[in-house]
N, C-alpha and C. Protein backbone atom coordinates (compact mmCIF):
# COMPACT_ATOMS: atom_id res chain seq x y z
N UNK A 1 -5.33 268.16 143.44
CA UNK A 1 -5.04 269.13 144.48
C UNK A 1 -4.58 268.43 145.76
N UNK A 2 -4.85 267.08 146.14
CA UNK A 2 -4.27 266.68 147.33
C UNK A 2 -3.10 265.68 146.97
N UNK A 3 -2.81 265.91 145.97
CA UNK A 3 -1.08 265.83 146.10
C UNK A 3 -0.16 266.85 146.20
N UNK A 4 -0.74 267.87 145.67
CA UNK A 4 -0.26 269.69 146.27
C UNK A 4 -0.11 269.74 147.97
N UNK A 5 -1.31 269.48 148.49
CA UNK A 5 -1.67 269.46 149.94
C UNK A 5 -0.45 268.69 150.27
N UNK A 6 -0.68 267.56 150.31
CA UNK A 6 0.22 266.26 150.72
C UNK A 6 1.68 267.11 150.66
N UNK A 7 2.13 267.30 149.66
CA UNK A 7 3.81 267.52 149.25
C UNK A 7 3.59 269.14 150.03
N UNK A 8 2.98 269.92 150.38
CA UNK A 8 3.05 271.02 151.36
C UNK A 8 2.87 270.58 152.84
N UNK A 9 2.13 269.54 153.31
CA UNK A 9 2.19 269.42 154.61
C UNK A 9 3.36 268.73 155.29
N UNK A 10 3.93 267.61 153.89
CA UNK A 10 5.18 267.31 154.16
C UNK A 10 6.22 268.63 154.33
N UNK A 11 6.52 269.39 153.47
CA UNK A 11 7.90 270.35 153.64
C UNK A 11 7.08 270.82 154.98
N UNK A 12 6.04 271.70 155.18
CA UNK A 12 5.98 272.02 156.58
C UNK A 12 6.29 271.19 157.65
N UNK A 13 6.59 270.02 157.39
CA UNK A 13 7.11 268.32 158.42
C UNK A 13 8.10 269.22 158.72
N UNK A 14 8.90 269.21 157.79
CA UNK A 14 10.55 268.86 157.69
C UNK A 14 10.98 270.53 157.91
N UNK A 15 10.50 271.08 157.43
CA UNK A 15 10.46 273.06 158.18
C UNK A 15 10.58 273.05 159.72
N UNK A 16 9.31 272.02 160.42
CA UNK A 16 9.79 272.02 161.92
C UNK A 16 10.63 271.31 162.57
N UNK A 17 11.15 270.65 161.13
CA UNK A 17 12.07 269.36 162.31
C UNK A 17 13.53 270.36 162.27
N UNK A 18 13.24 270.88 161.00
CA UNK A 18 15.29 271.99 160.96
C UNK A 18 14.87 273.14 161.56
N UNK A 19 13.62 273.40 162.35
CA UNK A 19 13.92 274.47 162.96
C UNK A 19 14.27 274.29 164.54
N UNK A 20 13.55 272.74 164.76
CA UNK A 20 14.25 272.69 166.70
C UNK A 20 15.80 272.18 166.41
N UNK A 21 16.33 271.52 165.07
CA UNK A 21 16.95 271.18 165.09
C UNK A 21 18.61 271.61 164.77
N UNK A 22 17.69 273.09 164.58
CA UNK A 22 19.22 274.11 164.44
C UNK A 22 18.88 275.07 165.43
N UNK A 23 18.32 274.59 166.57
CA UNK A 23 17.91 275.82 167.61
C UNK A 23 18.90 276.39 168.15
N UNK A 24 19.07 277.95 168.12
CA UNK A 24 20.71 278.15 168.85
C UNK A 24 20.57 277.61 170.35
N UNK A 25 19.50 277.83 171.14
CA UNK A 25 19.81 277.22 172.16
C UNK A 25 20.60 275.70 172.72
N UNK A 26 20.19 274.71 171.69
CA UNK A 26 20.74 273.46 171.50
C UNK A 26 22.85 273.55 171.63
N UNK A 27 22.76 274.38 170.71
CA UNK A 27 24.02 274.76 170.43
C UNK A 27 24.76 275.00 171.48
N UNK A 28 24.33 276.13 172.23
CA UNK A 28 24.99 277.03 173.72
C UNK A 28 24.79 276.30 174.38
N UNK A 29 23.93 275.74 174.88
CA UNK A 29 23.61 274.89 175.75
C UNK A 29 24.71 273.31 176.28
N UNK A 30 24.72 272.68 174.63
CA UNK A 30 25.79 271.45 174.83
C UNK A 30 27.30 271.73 174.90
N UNK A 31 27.05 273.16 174.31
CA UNK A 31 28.92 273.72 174.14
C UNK A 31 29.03 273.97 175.80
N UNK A 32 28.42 274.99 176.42
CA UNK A 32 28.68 275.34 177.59
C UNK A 32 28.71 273.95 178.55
N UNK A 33 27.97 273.02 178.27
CA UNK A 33 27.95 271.83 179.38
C UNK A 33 28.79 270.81 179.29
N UNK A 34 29.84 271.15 177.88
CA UNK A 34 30.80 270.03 177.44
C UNK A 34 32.27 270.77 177.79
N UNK A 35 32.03 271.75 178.07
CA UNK A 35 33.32 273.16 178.41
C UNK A 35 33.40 272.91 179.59
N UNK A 36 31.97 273.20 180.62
CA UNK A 36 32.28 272.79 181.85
C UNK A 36 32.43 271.65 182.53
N UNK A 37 31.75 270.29 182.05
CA UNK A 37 32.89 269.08 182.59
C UNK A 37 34.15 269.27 182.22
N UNK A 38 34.35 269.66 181.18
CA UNK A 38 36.07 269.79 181.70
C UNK A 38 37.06 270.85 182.23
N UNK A 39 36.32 272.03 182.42
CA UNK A 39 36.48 272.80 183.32
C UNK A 39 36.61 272.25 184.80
N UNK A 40 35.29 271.81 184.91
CA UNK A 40 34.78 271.44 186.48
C UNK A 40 36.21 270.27 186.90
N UNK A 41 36.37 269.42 185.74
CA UNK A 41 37.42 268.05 186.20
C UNK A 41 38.83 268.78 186.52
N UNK A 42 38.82 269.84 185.41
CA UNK A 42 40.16 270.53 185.90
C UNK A 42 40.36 271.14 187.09
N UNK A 43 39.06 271.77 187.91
CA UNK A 43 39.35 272.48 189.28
C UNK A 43 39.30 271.05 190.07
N UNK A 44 38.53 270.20 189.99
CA UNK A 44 38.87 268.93 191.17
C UNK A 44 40.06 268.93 190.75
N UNK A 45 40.56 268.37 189.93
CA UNK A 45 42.67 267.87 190.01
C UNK A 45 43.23 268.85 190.23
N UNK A 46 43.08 270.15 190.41
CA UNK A 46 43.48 271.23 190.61
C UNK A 46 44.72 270.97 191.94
N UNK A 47 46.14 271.24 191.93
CA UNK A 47 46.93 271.08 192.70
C UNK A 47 47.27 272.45 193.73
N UNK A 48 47.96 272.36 194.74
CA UNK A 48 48.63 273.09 195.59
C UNK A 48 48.91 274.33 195.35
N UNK A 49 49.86 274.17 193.86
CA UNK A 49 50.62 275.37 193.44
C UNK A 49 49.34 276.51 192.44
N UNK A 50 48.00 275.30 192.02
CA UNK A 50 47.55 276.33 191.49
C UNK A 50 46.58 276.94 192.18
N UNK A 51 46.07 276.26 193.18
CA UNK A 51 45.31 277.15 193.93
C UNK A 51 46.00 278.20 194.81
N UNK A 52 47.08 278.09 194.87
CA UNK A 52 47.95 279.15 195.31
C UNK A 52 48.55 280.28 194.56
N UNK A 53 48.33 280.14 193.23
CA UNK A 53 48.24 281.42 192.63
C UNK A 53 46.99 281.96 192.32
N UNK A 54 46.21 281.30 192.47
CA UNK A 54 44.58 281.93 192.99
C UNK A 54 44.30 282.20 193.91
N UNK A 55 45.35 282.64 194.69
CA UNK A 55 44.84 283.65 196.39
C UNK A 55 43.85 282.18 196.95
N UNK A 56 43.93 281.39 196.77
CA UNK A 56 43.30 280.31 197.56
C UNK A 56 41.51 279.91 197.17
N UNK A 57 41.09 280.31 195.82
CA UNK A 57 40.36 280.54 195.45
C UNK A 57 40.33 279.42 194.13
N UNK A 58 39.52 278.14 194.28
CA UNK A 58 39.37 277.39 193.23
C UNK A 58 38.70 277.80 191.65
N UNK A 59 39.14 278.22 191.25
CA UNK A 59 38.63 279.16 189.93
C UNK A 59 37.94 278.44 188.78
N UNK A 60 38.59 277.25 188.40
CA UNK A 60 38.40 276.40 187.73
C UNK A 60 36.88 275.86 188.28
N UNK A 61 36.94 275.33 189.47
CA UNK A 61 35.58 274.61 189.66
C UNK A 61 34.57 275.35 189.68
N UNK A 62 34.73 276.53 190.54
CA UNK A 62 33.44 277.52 190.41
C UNK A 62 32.91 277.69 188.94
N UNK A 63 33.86 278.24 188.12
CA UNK A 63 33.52 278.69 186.33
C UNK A 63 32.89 276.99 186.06
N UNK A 64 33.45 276.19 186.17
CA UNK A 64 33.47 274.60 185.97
C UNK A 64 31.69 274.39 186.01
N UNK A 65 31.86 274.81 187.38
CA UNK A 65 30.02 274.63 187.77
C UNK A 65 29.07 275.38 187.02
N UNK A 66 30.04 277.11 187.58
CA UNK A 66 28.43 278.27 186.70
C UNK A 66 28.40 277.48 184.87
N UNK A 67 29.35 277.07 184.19
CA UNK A 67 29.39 276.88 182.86
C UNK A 67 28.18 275.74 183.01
N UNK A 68 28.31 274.47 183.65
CA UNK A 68 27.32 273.62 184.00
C UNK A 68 26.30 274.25 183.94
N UNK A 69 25.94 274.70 184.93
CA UNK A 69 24.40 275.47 185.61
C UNK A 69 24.05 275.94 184.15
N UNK A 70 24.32 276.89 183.51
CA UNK A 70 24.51 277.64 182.32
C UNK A 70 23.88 276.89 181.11
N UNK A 71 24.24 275.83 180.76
CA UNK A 71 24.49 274.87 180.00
C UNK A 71 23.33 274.35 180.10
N UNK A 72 23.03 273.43 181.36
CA UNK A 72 21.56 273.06 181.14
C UNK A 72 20.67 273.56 181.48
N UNK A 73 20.66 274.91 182.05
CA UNK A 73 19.40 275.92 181.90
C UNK A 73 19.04 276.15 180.09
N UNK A 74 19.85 276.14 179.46
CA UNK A 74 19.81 276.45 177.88
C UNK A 74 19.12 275.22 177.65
N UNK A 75 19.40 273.95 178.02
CA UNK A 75 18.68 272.90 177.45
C UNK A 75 17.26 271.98 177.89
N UNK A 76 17.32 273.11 179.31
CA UNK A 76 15.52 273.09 179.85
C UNK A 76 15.00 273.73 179.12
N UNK A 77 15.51 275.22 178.95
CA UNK A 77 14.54 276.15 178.39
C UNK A 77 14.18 275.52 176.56
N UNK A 78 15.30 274.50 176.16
CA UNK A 78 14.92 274.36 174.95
C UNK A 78 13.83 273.39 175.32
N UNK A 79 13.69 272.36 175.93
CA UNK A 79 13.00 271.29 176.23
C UNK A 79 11.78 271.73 176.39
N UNK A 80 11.50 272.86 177.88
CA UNK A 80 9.94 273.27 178.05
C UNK A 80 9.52 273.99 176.98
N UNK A 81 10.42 274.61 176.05
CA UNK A 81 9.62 275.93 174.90
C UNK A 81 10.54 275.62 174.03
N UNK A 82 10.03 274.15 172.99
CA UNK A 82 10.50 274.08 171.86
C UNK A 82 10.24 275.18 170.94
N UNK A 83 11.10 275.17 169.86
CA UNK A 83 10.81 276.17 168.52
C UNK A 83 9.97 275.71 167.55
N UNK A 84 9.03 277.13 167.91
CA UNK A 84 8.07 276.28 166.41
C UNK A 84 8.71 276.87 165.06
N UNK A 85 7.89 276.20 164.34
CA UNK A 85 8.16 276.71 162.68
C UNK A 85 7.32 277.79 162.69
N UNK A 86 8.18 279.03 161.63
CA UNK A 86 6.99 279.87 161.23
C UNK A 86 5.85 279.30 160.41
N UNK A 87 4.93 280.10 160.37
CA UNK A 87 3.84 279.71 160.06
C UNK A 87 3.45 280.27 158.44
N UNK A 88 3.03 279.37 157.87
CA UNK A 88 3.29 279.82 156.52
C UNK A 88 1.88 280.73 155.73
N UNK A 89 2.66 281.71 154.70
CA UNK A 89 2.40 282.75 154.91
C UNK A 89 1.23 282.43 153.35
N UNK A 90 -0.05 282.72 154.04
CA UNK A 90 -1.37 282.96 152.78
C UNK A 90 -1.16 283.42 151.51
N UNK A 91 -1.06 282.03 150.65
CA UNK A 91 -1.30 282.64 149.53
C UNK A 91 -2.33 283.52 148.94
N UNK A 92 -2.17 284.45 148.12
CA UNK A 92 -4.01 285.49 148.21
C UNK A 92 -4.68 284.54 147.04
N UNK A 93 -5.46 284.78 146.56
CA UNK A 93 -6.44 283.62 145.75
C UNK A 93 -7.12 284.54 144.36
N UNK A 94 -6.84 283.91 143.13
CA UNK A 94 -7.05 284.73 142.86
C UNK A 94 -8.22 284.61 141.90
């Protein structure tokens, strides 16, 4: 019986490691913060003519930033409140 145990406490291992490790937050988080450095780089080089068809309004950097901000709020919130694994469900006994 405690090689049953053993080979169940292992898959419950590996249950929590694919569950922080497909966390959607992870996901949104690096997409949005890899969108906005290059967002953000595009409103710094941002030239004359294009902030002038933006009524004078840097568009790029602002979105550039909120995408930032965005981005690693997703990857605090994954950090302080990892995902647990569900918890596995009682076999009845018979």
């Amino acid at each position: 019986m405690s090689e049953l145990q053993r080979e169940v406490s292992e898959l419950e291992a590996k249950s929590a490691t694919a569950a922080r490790l497909f966390d959607i937050r992870r996901i949104i988080g690096g997409l949005f913060v890899v969108y906005g450095v290059i967002v953000t780089i595009a409103g710094i080089t941002a030239s004359d003519a294009d902030l002038k068809k933006a009524q004078d309004v840097n568009i790029n950097l602002w979105t550039g930033l909120a995408m930032l901000a965005l981005g690693l709020f997703f990857l605090v919130w994954l950090r302080l409140r990892p995902a647990q694994a569900p918890a596995p469900a009682e076999a009845p006994q018979a």
